[in-house]
C-alpha atoms as a PDB file:
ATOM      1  CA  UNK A   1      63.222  35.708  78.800  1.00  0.00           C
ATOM      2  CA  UNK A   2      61.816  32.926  81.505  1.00  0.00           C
ATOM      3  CA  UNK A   3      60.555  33.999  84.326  1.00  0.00           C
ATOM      4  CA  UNK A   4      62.324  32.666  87.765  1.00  0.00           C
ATOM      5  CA  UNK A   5      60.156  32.118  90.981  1.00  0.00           C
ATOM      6  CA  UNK A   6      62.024  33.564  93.758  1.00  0.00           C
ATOM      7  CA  UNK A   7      60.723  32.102  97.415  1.00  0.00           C
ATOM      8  CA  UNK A   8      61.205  33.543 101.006  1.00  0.00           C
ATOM      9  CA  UNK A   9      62.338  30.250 102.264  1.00  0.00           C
ATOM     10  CA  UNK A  10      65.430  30.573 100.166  1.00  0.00           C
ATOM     11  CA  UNK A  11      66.585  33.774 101.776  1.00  0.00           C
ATOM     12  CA  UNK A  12      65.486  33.689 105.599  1.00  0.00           C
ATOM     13  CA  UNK A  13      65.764  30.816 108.442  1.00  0.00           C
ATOM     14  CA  UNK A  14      62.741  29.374 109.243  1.00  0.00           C
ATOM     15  CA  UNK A  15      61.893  31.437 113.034  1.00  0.00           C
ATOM     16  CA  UNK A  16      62.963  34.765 110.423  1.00  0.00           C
ATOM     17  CA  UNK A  17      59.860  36.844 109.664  1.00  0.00           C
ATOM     18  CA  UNK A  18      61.435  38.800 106.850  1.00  0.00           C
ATOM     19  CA  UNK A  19      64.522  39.165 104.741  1.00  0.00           C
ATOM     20  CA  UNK A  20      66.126  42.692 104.490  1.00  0.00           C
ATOM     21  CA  UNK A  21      69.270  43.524 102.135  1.00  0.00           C
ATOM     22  CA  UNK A  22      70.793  46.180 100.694  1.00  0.00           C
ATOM     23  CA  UNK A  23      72.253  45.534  96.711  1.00  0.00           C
ATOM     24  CA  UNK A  24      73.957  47.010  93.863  1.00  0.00           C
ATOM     25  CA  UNK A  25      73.367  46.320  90.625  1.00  0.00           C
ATOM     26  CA  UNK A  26      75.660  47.122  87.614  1.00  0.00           C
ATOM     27  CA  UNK A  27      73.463  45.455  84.906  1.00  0.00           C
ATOM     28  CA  UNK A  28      70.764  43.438  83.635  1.00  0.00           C
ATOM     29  CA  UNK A  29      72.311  40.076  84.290  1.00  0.00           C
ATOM     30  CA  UNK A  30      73.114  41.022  88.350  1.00  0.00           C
ATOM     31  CA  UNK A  31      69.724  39.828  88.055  1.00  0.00           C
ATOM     32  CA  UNK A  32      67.007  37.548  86.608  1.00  0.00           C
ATOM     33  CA  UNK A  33      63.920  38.420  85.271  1.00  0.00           C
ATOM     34  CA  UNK A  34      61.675  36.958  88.519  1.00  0.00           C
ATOM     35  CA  UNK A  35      58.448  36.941  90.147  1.00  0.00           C
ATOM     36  CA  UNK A  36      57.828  35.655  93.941  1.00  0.00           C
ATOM     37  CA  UNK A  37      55.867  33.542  96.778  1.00  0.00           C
ATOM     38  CA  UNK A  38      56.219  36.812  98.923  1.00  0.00           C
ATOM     39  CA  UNK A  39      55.687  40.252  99.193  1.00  0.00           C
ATOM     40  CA  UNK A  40      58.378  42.879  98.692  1.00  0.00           C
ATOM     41  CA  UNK A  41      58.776  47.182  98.990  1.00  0.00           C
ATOM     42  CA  UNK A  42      62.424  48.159  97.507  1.00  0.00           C
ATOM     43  CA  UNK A  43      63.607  51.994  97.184  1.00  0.00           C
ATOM     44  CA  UNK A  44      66.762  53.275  95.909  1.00  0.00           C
ATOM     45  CA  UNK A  45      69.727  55.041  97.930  1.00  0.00           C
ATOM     46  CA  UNK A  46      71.510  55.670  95.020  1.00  0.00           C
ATOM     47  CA  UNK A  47      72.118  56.042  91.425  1.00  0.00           C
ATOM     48  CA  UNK A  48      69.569  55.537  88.700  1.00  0.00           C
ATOM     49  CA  UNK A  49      68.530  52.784  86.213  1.00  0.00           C
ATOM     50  CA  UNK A  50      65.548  51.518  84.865  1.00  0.00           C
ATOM     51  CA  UNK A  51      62.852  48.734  86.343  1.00  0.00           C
ATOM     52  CA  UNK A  52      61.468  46.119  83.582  1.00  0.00           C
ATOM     53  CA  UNK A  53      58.324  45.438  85.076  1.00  0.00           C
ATOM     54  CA  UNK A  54      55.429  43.680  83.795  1.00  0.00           C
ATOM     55  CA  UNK A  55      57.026  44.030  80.304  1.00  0.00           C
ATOM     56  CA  UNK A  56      57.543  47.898  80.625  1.00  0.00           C
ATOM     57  CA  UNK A  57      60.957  49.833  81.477  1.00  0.00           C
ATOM     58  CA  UNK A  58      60.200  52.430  84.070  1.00  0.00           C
ATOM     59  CA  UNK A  59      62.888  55.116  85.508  1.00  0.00           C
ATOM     60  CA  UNK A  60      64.175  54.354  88.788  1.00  0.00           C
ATOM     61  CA  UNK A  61      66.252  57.002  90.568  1.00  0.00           C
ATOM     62  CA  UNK A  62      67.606  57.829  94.546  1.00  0.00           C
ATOM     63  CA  UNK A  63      64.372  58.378  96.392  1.00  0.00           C
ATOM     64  CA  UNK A  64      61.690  56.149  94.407  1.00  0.00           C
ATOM     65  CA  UNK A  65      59.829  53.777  96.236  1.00  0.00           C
ATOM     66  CA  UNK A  66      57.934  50.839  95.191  1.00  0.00           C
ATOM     67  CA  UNK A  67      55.645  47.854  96.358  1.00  0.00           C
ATOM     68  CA  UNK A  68      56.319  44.217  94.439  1.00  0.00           C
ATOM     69  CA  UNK A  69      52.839  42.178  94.337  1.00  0.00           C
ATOM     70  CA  UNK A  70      53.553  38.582  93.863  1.00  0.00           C
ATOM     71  CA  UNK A  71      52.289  38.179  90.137  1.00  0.00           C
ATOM     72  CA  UNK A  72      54.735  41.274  89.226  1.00  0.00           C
ATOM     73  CA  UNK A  73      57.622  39.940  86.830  1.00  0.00           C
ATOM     74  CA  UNK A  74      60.464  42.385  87.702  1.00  0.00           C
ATOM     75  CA  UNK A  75      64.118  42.769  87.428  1.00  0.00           C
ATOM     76  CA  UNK A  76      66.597  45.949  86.628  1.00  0.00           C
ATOM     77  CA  UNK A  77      68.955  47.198  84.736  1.00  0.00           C
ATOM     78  CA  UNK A  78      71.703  50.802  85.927  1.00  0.00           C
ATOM     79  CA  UNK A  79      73.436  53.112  84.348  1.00  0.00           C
ATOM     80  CA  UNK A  80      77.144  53.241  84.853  1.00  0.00           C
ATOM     81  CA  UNK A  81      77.348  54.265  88.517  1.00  0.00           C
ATOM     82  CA  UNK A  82      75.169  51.571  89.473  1.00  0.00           C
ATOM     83  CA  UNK A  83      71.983  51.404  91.163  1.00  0.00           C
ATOM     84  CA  UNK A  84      71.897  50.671  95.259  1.00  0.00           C
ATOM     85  CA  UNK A  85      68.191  49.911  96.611  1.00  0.00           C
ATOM     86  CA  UNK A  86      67.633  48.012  99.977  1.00  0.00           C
ATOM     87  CA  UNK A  87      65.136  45.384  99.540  1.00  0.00           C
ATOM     88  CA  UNK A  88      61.983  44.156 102.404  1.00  0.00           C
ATOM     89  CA  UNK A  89      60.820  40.769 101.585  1.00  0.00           C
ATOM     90  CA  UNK A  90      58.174  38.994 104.126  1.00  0.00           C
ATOM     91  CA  UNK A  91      55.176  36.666 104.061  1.00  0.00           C
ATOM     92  CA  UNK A  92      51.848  37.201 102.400  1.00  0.00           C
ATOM     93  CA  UNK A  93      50.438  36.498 105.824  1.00  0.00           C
ATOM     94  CA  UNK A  94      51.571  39.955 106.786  1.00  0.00           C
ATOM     95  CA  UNK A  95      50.201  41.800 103.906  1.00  0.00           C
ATOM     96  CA  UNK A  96      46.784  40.039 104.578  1.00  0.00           C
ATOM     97  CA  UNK A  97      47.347  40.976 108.082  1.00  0.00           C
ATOM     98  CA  UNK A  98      48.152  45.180 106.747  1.00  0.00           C
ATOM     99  CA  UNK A  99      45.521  44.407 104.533  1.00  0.00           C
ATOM    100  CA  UNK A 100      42.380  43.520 107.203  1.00  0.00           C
ATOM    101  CA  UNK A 101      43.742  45.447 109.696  1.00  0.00           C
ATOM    102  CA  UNK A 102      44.645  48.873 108.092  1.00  0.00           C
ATOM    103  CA  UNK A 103      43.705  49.040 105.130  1.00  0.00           C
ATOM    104  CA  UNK A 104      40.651  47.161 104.269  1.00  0.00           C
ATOM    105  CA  UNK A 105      38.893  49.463 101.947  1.00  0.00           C
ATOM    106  CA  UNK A 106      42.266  50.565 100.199  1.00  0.00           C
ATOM    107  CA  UNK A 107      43.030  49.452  96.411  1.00  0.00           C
ATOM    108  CA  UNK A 108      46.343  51.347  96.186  1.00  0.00           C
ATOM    109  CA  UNK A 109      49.763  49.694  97.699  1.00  0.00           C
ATOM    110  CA  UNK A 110      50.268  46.533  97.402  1.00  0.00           C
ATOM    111  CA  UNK A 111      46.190  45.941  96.306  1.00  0.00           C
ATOM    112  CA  UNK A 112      46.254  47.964  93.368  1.00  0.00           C
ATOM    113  CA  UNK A 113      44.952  46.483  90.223  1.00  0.00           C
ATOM    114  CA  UNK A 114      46.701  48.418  87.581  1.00  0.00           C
ATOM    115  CA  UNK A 115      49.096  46.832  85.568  1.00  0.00           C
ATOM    116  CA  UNK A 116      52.492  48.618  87.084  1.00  0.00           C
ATOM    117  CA  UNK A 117      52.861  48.338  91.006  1.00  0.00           C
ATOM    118  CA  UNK A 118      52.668  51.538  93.374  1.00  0.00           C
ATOM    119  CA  UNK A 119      55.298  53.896  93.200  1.00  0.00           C
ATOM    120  CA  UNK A 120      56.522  56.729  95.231  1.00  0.00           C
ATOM    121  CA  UNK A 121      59.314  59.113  95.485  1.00  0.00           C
ATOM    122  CA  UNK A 122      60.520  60.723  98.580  1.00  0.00           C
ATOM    123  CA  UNK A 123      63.602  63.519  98.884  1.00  0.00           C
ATOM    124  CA  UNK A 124      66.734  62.327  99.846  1.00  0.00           C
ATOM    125  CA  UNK A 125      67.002  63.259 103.796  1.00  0.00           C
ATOM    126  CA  UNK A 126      63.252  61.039 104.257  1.00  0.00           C
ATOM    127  CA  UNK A 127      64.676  57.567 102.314  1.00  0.00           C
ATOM    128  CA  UNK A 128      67.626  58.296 104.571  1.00  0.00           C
ATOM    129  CA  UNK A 129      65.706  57.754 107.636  1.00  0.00           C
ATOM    130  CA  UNK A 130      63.648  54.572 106.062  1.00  0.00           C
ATOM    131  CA  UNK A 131      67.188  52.824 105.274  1.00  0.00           C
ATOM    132  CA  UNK A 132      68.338  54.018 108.792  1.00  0.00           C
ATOM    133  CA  UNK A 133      64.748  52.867 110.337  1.00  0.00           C
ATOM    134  CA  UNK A 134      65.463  49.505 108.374  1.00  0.00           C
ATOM    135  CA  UNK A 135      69.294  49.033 109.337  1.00  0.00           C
ATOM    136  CA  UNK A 136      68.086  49.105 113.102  1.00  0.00           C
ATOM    137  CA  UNK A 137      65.470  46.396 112.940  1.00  0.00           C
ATOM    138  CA  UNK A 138      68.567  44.175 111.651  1.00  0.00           C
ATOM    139  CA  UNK A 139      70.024  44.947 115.420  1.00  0.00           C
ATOM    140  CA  UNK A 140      67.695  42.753 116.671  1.00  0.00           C
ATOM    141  CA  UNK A 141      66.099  39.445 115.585  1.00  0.00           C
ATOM    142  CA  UNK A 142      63.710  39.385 112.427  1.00  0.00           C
ATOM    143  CA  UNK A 143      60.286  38.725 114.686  1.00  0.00           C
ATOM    144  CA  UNK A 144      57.047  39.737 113.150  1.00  0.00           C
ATOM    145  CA  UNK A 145      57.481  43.229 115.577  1.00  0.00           C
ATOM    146  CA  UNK A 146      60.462  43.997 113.907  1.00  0.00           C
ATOM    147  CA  UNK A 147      58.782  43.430 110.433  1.00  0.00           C
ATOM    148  CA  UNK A 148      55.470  45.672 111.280  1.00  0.00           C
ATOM    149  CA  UNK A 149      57.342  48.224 113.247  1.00  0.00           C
ATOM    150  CA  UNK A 150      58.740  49.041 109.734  1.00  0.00           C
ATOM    151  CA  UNK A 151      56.096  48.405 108.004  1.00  0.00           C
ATOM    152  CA  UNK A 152      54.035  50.998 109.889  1.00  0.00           C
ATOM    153  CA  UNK A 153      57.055  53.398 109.468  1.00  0.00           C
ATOM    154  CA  UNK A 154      57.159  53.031 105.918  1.00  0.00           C
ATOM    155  CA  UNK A 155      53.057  53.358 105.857  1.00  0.00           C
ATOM    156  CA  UNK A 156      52.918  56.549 107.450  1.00  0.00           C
ATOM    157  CA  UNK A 157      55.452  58.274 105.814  1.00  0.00           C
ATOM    158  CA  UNK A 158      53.555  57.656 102.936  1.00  0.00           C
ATOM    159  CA  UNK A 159      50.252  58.943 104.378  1.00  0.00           C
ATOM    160  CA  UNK A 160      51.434  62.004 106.276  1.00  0.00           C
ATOM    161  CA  UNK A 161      53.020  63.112 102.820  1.00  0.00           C
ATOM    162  CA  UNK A 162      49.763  64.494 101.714  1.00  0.00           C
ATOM    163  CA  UNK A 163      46.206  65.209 103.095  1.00  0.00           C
ATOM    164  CA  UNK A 164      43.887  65.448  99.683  1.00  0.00           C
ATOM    165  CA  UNK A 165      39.612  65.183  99.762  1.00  0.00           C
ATOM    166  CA  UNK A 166      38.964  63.298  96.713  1.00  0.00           C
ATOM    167  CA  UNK A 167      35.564  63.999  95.475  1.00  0.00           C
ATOM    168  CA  UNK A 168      35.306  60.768  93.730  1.00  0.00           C
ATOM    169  CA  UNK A 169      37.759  57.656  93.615  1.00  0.00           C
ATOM    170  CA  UNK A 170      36.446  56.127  90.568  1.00  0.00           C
ATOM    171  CA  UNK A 171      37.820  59.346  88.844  1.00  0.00           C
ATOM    172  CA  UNK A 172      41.348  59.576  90.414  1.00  0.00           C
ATOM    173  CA  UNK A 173      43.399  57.605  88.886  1.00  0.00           C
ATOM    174  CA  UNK A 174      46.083  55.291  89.998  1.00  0.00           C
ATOM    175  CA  UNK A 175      48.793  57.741  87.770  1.00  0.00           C
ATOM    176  CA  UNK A 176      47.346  61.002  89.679  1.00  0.00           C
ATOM    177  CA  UNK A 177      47.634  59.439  92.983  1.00  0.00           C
ATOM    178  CA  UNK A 178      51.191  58.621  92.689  1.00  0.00           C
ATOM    179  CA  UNK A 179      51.986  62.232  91.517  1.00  0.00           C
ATOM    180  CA  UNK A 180      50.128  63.925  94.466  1.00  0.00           C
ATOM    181  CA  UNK A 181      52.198  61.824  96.716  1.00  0.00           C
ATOM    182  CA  UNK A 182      55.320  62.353  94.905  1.00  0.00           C
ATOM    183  CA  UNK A 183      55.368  66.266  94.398  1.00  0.00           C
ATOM    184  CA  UNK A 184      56.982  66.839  97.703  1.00  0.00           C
ATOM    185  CA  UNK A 185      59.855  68.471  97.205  1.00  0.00           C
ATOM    186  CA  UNK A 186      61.039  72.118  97.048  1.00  0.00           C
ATOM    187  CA  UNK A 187      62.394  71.613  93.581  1.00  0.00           C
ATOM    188  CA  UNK A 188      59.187  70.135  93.103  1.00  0.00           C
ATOM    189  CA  UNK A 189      56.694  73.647  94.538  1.00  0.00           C
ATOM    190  CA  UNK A 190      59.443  76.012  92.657  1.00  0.00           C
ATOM    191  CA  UNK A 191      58.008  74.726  89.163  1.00  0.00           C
ATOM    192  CA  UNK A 192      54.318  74.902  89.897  1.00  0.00           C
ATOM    193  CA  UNK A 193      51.589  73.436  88.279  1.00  0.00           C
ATOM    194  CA  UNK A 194      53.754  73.050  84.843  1.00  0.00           C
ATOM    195  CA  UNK A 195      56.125  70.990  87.649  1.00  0.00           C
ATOM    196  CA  UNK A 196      53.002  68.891  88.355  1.00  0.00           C
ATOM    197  CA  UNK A 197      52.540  67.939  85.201  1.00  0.00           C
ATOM    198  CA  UNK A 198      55.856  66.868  84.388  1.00  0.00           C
ATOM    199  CA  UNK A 199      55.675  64.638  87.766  1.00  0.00           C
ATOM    200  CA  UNK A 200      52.834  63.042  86.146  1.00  0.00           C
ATOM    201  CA  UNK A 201      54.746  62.909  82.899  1.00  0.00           C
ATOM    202  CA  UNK A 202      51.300  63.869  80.947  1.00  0.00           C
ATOM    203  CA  UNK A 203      50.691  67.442  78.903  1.00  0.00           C
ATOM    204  CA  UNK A 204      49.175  69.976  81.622  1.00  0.00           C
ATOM    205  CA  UNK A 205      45.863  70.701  80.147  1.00  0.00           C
ATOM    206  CA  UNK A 206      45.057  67.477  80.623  1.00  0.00           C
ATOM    207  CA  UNK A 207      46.522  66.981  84.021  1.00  0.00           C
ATOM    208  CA  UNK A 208      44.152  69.688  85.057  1.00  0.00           C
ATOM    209  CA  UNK A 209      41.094  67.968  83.459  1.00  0.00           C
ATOM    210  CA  UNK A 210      41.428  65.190  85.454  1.00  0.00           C
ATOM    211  CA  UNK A 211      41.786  67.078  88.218  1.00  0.00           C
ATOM    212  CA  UNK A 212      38.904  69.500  87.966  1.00  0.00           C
ATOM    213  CA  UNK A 213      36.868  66.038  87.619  1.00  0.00           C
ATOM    214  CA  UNK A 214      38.554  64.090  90.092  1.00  0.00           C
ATOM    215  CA  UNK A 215      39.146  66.646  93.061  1.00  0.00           C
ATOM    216  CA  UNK A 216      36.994  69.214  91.866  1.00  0.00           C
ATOM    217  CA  UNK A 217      39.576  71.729  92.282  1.00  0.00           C
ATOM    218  CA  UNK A 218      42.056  73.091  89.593  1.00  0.00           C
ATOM    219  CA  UNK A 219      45.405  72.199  89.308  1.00  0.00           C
ATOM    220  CA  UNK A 220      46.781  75.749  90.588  1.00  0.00           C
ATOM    221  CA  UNK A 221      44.399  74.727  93.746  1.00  0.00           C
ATOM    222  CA  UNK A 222      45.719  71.524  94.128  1.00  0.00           C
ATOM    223  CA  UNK A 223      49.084  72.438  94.091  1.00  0.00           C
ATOM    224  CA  UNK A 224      48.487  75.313  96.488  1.00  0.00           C
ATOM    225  CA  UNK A 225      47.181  73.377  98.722  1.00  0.00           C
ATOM    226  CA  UNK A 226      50.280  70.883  98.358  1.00  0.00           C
ATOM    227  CA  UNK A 227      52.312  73.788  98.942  1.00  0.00           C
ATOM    228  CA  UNK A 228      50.441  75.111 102.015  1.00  0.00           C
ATOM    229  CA  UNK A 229      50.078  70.796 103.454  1.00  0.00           C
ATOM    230  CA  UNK A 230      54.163  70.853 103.555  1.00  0.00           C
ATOM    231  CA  UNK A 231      54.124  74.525 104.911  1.00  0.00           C
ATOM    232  CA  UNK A 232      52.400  73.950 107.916  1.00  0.00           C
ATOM    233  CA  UNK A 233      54.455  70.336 108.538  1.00  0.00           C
ATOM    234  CA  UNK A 234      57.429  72.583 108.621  1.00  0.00           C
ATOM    235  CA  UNK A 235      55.703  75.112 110.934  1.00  0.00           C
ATOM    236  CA  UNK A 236      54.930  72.278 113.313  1.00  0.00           C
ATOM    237  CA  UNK A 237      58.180  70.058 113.241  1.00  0.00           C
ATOM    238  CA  UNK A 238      61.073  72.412 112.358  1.00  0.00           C
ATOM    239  CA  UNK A 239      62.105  75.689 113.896  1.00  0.00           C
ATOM    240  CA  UNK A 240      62.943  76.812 110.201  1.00  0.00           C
ATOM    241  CA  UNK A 241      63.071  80.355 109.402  1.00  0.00           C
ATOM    242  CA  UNK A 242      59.773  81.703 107.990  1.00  0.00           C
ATOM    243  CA  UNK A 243      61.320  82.861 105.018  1.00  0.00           C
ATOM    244  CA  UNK A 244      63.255  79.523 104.813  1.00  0.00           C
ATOM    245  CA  UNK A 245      59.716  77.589 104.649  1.00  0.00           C
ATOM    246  CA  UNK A 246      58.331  80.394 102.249  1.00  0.00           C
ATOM    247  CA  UNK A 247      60.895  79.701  99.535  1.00  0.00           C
ATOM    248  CA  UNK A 248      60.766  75.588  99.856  1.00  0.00           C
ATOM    249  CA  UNK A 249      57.297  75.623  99.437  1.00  0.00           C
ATOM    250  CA  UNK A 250      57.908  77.659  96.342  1.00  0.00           C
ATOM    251  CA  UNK A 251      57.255  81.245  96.947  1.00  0.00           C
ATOM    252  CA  UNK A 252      58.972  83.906  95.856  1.00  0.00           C
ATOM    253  CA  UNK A 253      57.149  86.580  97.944  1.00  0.00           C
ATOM    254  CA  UNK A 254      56.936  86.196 101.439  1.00  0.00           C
ATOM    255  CA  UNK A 255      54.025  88.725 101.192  1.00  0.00           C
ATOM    256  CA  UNK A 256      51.715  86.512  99.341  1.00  0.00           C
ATOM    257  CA  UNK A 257      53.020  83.244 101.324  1.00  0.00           C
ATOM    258  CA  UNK A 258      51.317  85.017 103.981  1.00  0.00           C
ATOM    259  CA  UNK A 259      48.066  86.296 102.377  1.00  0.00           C
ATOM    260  CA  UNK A 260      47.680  82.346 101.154  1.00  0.00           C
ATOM    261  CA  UNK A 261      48.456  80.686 104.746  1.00  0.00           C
ATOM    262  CA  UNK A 262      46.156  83.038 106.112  1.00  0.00           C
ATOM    263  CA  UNK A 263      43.584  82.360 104.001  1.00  0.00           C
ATOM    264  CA  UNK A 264      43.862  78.949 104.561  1.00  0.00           C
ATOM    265  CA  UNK A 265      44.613  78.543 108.028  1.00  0.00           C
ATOM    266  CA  UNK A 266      42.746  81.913 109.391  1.00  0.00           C
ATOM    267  CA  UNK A 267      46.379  82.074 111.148  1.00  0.00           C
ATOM    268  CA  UNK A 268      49.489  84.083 110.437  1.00  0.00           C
ATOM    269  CA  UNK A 269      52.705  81.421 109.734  1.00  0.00           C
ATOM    270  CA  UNK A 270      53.649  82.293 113.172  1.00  0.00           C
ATOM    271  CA  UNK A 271      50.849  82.522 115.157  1.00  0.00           C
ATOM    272  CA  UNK A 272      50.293  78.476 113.458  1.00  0.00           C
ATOM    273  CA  UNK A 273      53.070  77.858 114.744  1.00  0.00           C
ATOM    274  CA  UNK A 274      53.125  79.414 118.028  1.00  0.00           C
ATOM    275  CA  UNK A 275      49.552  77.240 118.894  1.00  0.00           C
ATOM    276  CA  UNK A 276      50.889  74.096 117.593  1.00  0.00           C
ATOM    277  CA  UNK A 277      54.497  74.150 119.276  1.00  0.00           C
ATOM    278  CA  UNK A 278      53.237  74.671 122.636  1.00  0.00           C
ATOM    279  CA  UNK A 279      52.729  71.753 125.222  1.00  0.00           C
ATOM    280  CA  UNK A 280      50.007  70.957 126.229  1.00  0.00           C
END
């Protein structure tokens, strides 16, 4: 199949910083195998489908995230329902801008070298609020604040998803990143470390190899502290019942949800969130 070369000048006027769209596709041929001049993030609202990317067929589904480089040669293909993903496309002048300004010693994103681009997956009420986020740049005109305002939106929400030390970078890789970032969910916590390693579709005892050498911590650890990252998030932002957080971090005791936050935090789950609820 040849290759198309989409360009930005095609789809915005020429004071537009960025072109933003949301589109359904029912097949293969609602579009052509393409690469661009620009740089592009897409995630999908709804349905599922696949993403032939750099001549391999990845799983989309609602929730996934991902960041287009300008060599990638994409397109997709859904399954019956159809497949609806809103779609950021901007300048490379921005990402060089992103690039020197925040993240100049990053190769993940959009400067990752492996062969597939970065991918993330969020729940559904979070790529909610980035389509919402997104719809209300479009009440204004496409300026380069819009187009960073965003931007920034979408970077953060990736960042805050997870706080993890990594001992050494050269033995993380890009496939273990993307899970840690993507196990996020309570669905996610409920099936543990055997949960884990079906995020990073790879056999467990391996998945914990890499992360004994990688984080020098074992995979129970890691996902503990994954567990205990989104429990104090909810202690901070939500007025959730206890309980409530207990059981969507994937704890079936409320007991030893307690003994473990303690441990952590030297805190009780309330008295955390007593200290970081008040005003100061």
């Amino acid at each position: 199949m040849e290759t198309q070369l989409f360009r930005l000048e095609n789809f915005i006027e020429p004071h537009e910083k960025f072109h933003l769209a949301r589109v359904k596709i029912h097949s293969r041929q609602d579009l052509s195998l393409h690469r661009h001049d620009y740089a592009e993030i897409f995630w999908i609202e709804n349905g599922k489908g696949f993403h032939l990317i750099n001549g391999q067929r990845i799983k989309l589904k609602q929730g996934d995230l991902v960041m287009i480089r300008p060599d990638d040669d994409h397109t997709f293909t859904s399954s019956k329902e159809g497949l609806t993903l809103m779609n950021l496309a901007f300048r490379l002048e921005t990402l060089r801008y992103f690039k020197n300004r925040y993240f100049a010693d990053s190769e993940s994103y959009f400067w990752t070298r492996a062969d597939l681009p970065y991918q993330i997956s969020f729940d559904k009420p979070l790529i909610q609020r980035i389509s919402q986020r997104a719809e209300e740049s479009l009440k204004f005109e496409r300026t380069d604040l819009q187009l960073d305002s965003l931007l920034l939106f979408i970077f953060r929400q990736i960042q805050s998803r997870v706080k993890i030390h990594f001992k050494d970078k050269e033995d993380v890789p890009e496939w273990l990143v993307k899970a840690i970032h993507s196990f996020n969910s309570p669905d996610h916590f409920k099936e543990g470390a055997s949960g884990f390693a079906t995020v990073c579709e790879r056999n467990i005892d391996h998945v914990n190899r890499v992360v004994r050498k990688g984080l020098g911590k074992t995979l129970t650890e890691l996902v503990t502290e994954l567990r205990m990252d989104l429990a104090s998030k909810q202690l901070t932002i939500t007025n959730a019942p206890i309980k409530t957080i207990c059981n969507d971090c994937g704890f079936d005791n409320l007991g030893h949800f307690y003994s473990v936050f303690k441990k952590k935090y030297q805190q009780t789950p309330a008295q955390y969130r007593k200290m970081h609820q008040t005003i100061c």
